[in-house]
PDB file of N, CA and C in Angstrom:
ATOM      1  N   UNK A   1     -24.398  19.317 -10.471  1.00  0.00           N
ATOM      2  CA  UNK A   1     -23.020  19.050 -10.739  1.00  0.00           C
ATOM      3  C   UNK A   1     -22.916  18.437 -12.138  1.00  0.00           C
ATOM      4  N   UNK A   2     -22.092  18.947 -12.780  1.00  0.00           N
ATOM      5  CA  UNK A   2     -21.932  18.370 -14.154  1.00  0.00           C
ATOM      6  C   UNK A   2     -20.747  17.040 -13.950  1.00  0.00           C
ATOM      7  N   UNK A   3     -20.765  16.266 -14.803  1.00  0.00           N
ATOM      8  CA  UNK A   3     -19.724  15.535 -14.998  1.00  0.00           C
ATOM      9  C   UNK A   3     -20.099  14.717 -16.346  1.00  0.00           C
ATOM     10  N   UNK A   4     -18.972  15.378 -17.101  1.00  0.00           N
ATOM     11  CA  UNK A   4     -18.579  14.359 -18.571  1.00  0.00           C
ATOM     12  C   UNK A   4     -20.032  15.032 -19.199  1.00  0.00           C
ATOM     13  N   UNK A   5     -20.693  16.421 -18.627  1.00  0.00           N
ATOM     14  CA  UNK A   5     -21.545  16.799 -19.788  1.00  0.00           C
ATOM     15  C   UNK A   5     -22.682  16.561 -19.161  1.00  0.00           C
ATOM     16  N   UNK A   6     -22.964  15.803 -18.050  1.00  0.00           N
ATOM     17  CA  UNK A   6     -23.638  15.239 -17.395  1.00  0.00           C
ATOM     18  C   UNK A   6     -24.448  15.483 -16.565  1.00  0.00           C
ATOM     19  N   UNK A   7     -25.871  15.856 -16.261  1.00  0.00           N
ATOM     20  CA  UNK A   7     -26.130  16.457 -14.815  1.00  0.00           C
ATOM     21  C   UNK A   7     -26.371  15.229 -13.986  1.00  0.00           C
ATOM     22  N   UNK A   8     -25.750  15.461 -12.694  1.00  0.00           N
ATOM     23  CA  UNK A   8     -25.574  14.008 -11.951  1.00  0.00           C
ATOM     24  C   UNK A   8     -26.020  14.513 -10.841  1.00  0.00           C
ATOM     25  N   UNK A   9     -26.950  13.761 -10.168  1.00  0.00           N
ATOM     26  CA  UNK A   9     -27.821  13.998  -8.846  1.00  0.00           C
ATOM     27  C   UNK A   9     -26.791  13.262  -8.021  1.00  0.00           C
ATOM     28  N   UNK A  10     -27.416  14.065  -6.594  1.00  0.00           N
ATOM     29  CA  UNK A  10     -26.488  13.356  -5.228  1.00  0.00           C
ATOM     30  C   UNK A  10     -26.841  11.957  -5.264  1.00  0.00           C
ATOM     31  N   UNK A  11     -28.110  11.538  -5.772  1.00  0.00           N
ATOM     32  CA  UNK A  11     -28.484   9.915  -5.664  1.00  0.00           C
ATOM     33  C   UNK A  11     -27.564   9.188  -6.079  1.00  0.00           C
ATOM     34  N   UNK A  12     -27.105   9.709  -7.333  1.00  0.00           N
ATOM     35  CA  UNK A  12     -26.189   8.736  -8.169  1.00  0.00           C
ATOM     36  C   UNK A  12     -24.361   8.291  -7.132  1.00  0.00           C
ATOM     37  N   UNK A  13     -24.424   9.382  -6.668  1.00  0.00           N
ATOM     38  CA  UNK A  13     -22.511   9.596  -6.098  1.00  0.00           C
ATOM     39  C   UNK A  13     -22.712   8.052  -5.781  1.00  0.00           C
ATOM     40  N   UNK A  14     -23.799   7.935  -4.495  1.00  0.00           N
ATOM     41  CA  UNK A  14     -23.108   6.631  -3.734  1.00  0.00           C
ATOM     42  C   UNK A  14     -23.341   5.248  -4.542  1.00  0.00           C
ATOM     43  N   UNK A  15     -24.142   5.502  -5.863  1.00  0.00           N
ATOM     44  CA  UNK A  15     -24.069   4.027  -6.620  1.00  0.00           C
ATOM     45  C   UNK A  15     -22.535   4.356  -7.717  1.00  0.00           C
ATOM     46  N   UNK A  16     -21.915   5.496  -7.549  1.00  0.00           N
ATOM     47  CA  UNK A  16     -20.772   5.432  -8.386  1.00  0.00           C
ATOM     48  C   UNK A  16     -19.630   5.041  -7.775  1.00  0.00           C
ATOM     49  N   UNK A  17     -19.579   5.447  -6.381  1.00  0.00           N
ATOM     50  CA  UNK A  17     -18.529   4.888  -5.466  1.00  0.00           C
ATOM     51  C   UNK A  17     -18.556   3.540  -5.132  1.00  0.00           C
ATOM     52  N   UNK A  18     -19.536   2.866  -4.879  1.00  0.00           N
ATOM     53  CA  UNK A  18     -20.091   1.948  -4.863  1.00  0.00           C
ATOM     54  C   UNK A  18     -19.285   0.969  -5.827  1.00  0.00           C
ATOM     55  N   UNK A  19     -19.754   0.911  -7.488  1.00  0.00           N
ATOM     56  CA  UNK A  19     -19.332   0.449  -8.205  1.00  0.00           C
ATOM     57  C   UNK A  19     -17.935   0.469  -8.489  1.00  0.00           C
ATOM     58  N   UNK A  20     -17.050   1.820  -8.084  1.00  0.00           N
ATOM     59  CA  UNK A  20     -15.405   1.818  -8.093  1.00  0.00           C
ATOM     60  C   UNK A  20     -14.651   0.630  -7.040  1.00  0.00           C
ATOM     61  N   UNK A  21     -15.513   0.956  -5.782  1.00  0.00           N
ATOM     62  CA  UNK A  21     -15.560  -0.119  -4.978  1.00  0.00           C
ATOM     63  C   UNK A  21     -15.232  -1.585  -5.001  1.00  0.00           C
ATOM     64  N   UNK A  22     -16.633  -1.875  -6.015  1.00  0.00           N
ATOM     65  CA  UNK A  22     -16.466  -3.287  -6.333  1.00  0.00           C
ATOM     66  C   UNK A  22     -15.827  -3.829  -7.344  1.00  0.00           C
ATOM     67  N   UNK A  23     -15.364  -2.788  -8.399  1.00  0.00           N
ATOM     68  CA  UNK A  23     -14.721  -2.529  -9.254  1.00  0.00           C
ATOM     69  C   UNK A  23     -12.850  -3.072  -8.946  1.00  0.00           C
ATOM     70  N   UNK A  24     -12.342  -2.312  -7.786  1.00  0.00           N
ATOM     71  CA  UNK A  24     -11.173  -2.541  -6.980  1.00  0.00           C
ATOM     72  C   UNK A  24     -11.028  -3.798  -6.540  1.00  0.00           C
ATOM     73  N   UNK A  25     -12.249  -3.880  -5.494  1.00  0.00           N
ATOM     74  CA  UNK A  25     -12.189  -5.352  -4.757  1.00  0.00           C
ATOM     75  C   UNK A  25     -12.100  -6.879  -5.780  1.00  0.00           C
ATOM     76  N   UNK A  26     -12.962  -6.638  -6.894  1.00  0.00           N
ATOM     77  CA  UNK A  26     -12.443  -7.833  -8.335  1.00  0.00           C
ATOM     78  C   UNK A  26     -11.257  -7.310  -8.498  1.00  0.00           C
ATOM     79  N   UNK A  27     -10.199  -6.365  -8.353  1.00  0.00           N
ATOM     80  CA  UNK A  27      -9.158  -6.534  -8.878  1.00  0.00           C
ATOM     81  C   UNK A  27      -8.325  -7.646  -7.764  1.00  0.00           C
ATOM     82  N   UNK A  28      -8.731  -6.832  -6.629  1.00  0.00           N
ATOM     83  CA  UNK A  28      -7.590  -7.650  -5.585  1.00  0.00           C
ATOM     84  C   UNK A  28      -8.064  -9.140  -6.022  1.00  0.00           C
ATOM     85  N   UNK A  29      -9.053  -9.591  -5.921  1.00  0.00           N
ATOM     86  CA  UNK A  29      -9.741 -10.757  -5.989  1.00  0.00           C
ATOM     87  C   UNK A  29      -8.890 -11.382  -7.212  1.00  0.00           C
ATOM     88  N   UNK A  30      -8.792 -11.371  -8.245  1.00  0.00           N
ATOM     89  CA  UNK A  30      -8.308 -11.338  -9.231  1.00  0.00           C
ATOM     90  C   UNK A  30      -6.640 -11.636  -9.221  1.00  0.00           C
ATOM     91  N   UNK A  31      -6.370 -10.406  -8.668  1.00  0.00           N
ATOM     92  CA  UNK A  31      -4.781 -10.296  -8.749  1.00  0.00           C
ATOM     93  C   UNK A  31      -4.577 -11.631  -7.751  1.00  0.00           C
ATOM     94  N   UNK A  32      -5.201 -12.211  -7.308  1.00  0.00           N
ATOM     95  CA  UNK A  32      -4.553 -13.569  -6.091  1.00  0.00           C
ATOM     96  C   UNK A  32      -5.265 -14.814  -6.603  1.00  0.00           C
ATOM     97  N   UNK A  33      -6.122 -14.577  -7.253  1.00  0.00           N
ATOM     98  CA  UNK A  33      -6.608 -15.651  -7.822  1.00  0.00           C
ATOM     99  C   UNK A  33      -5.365 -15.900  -9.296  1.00  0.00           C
ATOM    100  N   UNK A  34      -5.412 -15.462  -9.992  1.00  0.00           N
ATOM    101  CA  UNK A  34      -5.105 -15.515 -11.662  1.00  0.00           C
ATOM    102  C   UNK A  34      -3.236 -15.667 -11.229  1.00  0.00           C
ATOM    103  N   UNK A  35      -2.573 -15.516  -9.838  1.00  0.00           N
ATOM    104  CA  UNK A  35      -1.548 -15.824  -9.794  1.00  0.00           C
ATOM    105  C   UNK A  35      -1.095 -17.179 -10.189  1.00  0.00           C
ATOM    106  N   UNK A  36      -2.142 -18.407  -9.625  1.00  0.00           N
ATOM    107  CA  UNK A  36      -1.860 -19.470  -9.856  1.00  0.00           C
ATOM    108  C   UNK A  36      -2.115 -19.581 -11.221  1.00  0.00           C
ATOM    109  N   UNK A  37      -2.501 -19.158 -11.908  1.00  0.00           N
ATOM    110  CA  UNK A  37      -3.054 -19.641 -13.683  1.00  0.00           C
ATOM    111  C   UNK A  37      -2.248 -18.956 -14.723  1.00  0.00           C
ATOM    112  N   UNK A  38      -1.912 -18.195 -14.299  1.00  0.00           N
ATOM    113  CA  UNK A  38      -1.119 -17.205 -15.028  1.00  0.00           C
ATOM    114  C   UNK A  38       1.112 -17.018 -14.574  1.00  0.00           C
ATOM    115  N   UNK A  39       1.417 -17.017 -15.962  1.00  0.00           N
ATOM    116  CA  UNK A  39       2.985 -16.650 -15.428  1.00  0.00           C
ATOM    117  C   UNK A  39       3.176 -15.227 -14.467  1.00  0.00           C
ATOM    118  N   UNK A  40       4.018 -15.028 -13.257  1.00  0.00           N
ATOM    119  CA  UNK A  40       4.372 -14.224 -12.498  1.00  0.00           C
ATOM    120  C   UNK A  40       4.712 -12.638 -13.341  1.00  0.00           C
ATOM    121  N   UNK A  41       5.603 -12.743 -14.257  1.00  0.00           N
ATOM    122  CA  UNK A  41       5.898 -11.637 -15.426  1.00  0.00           C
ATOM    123  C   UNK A  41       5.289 -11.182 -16.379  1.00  0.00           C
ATOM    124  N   UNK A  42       3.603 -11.974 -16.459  1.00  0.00           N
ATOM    125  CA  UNK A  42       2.648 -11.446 -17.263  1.00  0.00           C
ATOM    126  C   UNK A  42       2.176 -10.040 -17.324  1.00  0.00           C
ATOM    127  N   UNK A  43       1.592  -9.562 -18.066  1.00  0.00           N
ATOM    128  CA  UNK A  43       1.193  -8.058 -17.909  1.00  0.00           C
ATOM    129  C   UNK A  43       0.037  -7.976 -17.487  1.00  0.00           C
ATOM    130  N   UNK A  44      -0.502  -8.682 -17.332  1.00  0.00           N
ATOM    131  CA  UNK A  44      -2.313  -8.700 -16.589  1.00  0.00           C
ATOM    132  C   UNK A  44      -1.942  -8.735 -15.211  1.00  0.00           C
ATOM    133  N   UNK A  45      -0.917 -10.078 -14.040  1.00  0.00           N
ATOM    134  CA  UNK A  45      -0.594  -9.909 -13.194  1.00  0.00           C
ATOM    135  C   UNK A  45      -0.165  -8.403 -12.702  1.00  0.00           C
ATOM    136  N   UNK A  46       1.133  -7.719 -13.870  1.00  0.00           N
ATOM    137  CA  UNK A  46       1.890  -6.564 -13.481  1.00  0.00           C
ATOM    138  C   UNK A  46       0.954  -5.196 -13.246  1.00  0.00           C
ATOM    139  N   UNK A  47      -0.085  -5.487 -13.959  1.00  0.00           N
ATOM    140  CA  UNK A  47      -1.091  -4.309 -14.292  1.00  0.00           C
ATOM    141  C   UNK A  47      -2.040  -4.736 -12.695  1.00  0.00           C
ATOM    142  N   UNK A  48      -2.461  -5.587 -12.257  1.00  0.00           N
ATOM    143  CA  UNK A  48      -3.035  -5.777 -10.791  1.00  0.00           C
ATOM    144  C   UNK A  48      -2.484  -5.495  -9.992  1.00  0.00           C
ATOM    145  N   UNK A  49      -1.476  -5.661  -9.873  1.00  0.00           N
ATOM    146  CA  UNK A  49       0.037  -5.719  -9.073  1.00  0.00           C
ATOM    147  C   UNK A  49      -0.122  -3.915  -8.773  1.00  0.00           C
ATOM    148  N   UNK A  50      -0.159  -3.307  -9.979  1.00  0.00           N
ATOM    149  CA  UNK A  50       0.283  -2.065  -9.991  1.00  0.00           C
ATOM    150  C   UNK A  50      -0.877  -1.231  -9.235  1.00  0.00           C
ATOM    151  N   UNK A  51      -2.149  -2.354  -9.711  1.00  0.00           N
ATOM    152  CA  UNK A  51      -3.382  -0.658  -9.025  1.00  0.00           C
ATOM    153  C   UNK A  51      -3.339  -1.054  -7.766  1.00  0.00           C
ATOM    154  N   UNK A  52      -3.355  -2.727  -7.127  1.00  0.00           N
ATOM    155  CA  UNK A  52      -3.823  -2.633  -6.281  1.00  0.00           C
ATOM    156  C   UNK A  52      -2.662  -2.784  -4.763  1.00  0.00           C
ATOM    157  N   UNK A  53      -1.691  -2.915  -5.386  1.00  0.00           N
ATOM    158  CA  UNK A  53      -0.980  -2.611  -4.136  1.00  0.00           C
ATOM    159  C   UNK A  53      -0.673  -1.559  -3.010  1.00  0.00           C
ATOM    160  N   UNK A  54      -0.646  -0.454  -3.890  1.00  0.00           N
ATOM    161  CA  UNK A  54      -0.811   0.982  -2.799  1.00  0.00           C
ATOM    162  C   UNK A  54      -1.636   0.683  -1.531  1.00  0.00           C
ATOM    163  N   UNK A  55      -2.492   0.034  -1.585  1.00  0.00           N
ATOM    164  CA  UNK A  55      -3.780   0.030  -0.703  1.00  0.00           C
ATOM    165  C   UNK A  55      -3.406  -1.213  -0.039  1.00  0.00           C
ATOM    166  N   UNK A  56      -3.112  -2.422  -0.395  1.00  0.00           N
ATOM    167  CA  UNK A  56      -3.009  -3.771   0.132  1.00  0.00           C
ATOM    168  C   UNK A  56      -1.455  -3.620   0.660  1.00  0.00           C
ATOM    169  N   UNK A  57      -0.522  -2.756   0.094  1.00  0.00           N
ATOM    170  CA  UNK A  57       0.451  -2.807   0.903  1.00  0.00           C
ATOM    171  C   UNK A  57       0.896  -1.722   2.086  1.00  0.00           C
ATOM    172  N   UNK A  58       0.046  -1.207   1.996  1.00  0.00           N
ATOM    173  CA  UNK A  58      -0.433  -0.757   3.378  1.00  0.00           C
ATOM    174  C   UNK A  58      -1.114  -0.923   4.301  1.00  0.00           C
ATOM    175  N   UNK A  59      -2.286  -1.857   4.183  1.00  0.00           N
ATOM    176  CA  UNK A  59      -2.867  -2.413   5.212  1.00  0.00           C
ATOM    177  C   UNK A  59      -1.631  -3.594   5.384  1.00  0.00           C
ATOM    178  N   UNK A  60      -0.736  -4.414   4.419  1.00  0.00           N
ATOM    179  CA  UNK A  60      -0.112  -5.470   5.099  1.00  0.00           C
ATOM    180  C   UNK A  60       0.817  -4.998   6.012  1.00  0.00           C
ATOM    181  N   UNK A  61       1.851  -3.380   5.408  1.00  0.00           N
ATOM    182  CA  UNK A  61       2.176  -2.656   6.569  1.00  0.00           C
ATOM    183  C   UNK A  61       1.646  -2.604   7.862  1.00  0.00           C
ATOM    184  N   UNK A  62       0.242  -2.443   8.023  1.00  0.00           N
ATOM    185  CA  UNK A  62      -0.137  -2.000   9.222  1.00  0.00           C
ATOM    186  C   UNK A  62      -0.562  -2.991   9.654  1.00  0.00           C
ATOM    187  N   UNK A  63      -0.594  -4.287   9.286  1.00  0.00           N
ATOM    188  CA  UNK A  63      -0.924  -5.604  10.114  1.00  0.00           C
ATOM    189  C   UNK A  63       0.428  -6.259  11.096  1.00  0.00           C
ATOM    190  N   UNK A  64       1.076  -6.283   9.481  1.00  0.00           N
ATOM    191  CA  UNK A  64       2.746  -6.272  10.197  1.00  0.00           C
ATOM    192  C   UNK A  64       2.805  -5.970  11.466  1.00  0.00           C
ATOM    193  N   UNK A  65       2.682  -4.415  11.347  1.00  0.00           N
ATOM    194  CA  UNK A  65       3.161  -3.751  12.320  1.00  0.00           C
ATOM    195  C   UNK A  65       2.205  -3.762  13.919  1.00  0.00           C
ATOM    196  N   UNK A  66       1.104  -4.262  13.370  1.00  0.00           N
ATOM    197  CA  UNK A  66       0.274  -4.153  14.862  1.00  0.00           C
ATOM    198  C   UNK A  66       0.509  -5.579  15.011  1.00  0.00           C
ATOM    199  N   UNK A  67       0.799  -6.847  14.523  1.00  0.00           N
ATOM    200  CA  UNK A  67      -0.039  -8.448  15.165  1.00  0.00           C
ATOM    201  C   UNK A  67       2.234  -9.297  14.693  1.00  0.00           C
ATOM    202  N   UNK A  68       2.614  -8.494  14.148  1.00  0.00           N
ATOM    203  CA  UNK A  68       3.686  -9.314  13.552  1.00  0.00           C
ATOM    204  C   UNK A  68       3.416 -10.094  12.290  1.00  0.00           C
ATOM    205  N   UNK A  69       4.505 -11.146  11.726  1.00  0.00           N
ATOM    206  CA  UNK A  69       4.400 -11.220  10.298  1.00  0.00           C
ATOM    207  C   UNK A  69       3.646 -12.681  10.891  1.00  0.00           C
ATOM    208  N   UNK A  70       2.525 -13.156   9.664  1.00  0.00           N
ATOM    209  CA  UNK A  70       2.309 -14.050   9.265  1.00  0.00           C
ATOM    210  C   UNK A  70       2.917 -15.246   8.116  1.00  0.00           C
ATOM    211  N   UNK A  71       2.302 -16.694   7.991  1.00  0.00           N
ATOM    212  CA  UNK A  71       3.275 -17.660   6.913  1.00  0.00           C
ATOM    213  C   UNK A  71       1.702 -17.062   5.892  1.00  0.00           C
ATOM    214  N   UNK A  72       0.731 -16.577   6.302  1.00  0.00           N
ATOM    215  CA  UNK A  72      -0.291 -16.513   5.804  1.00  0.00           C
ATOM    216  C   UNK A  72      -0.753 -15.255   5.398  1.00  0.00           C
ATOM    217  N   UNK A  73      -0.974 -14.277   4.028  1.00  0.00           N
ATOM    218  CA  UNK A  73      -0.617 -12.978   3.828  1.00  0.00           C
ATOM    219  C   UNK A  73      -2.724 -12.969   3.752  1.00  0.00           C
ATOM    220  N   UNK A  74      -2.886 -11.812   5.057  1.00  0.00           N
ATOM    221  CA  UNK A  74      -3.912 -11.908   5.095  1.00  0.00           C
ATOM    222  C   UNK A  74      -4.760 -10.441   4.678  1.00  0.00           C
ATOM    223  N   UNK A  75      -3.864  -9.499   4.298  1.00  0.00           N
ATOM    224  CA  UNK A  75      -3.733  -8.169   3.627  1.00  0.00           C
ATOM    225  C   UNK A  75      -4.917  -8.229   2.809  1.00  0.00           C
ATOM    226  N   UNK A  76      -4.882  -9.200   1.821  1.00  0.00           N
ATOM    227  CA  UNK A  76      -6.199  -8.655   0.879  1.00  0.00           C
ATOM    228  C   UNK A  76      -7.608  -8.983   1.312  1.00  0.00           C
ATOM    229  N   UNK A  77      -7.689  -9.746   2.459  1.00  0.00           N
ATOM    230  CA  UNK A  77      -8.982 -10.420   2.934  1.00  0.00           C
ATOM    231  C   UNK A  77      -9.675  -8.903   4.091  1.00  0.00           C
ATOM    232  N   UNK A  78      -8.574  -8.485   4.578  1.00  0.00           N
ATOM    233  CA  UNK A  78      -8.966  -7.298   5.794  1.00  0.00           C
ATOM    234  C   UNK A  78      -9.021  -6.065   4.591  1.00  0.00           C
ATOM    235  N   UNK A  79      -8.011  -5.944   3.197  1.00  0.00           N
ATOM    236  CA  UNK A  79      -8.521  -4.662   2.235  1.00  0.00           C
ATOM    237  C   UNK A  79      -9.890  -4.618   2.002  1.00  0.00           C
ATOM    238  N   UNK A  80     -10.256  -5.994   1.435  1.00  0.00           N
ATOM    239  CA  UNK A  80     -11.641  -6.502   0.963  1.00  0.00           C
ATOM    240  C   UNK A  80     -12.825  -5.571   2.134  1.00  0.00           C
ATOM    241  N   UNK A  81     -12.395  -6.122   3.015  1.00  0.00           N
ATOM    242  CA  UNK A  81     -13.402  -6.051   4.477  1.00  0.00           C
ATOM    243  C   UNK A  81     -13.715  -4.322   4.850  1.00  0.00           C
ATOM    244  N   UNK A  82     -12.194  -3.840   4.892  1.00  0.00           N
ATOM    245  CA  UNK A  82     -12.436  -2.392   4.932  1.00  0.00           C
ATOM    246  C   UNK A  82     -12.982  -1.851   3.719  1.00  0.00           C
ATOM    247  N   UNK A  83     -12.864  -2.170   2.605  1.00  0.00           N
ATOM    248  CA  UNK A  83     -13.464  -1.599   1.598  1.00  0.00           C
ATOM    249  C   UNK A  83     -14.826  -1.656   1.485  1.00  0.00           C
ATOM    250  N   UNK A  84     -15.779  -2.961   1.858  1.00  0.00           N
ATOM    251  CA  UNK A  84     -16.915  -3.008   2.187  1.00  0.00           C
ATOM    252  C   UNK A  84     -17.295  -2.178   3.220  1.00  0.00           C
ATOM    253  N   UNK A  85     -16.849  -1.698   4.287  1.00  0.00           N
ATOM    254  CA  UNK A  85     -17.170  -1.198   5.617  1.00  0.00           C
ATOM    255  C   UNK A  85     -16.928   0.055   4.927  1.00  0.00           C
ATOM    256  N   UNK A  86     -16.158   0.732   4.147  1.00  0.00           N
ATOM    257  CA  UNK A  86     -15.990   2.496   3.302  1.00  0.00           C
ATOM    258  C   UNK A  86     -17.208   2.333   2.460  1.00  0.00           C
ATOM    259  N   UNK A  87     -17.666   0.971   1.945  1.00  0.00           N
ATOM    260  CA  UNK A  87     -18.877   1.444   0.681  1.00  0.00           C
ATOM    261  C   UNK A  87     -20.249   1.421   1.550  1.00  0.00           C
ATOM    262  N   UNK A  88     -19.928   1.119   2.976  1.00  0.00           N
ATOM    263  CA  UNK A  88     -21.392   0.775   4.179  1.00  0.00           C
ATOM    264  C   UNK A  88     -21.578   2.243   3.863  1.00  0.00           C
ATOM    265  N   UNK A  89     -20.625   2.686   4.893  1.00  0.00           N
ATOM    266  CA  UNK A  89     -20.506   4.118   5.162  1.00  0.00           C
ATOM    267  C   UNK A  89     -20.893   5.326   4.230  1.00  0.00           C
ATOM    268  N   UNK A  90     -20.387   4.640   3.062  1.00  0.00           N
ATOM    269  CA  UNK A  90     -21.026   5.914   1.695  1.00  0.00           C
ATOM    270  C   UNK A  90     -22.365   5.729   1.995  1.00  0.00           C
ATOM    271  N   UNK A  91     -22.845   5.004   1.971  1.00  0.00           N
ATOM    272  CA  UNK A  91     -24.085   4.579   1.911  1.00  0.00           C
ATOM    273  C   UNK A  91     -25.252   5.319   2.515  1.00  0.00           C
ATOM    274  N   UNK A  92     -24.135   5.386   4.225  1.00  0.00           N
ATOM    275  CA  UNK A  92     -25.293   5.568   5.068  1.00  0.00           C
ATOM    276  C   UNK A  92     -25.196   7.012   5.200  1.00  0.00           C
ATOM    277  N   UNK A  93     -23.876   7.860   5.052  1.00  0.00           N
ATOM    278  CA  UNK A  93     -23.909   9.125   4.866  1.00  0.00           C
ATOM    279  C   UNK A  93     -24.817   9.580   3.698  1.00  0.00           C
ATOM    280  N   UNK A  94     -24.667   9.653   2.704  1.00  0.00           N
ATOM    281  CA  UNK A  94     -25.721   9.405   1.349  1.00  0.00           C
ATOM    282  C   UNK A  94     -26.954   8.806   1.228  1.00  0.00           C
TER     283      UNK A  94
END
């Protein structure tokens, strides 16, 4: 398989997913941390805000919707968790 010019072995896929992976999960990490340090209307917040919500606001959807609302937004701790449990899985398929 070529990529970017590249010949890329099946070995490599699951250390590339891998790294997108952990790549994502510092964002969420990030985007909830740097809230307190940073102004709300910043562009570093808006730019976290932007990749990583698709994903975190759908698992908070689906927490919502299975357990009811929490005072405690626990969305990025269960994204985190499933995202580790998708990079197990690359793993073990690969």
């Amino acid at each position: 398989m070529l990529f970017f010019g590249l010949r890329l072995s099946l070995m490599a896929i699951p250390r590339i997913i891998a790294t997108i992976i952990g790549l994502y999960e510092l964002c969420i990490i990030l985007r909830y941390v740097l809230r307190f340090f940073l102004p709300q209307d910043g562009s570093v917040l808006t730019a976290l805000t932007v990749i990583t919500e698709p994903v975190v606001g759908r698992v908070r959807a689906l927490l919502t919707r299975l357990f009811g609302t929490f005072s405690i937004d626990f969305s990025p701790a269960v994204t985190i968790v499933l995202l580790e449990i998708l990079g197990w899985l690359v793993g073990i398929i690969f």
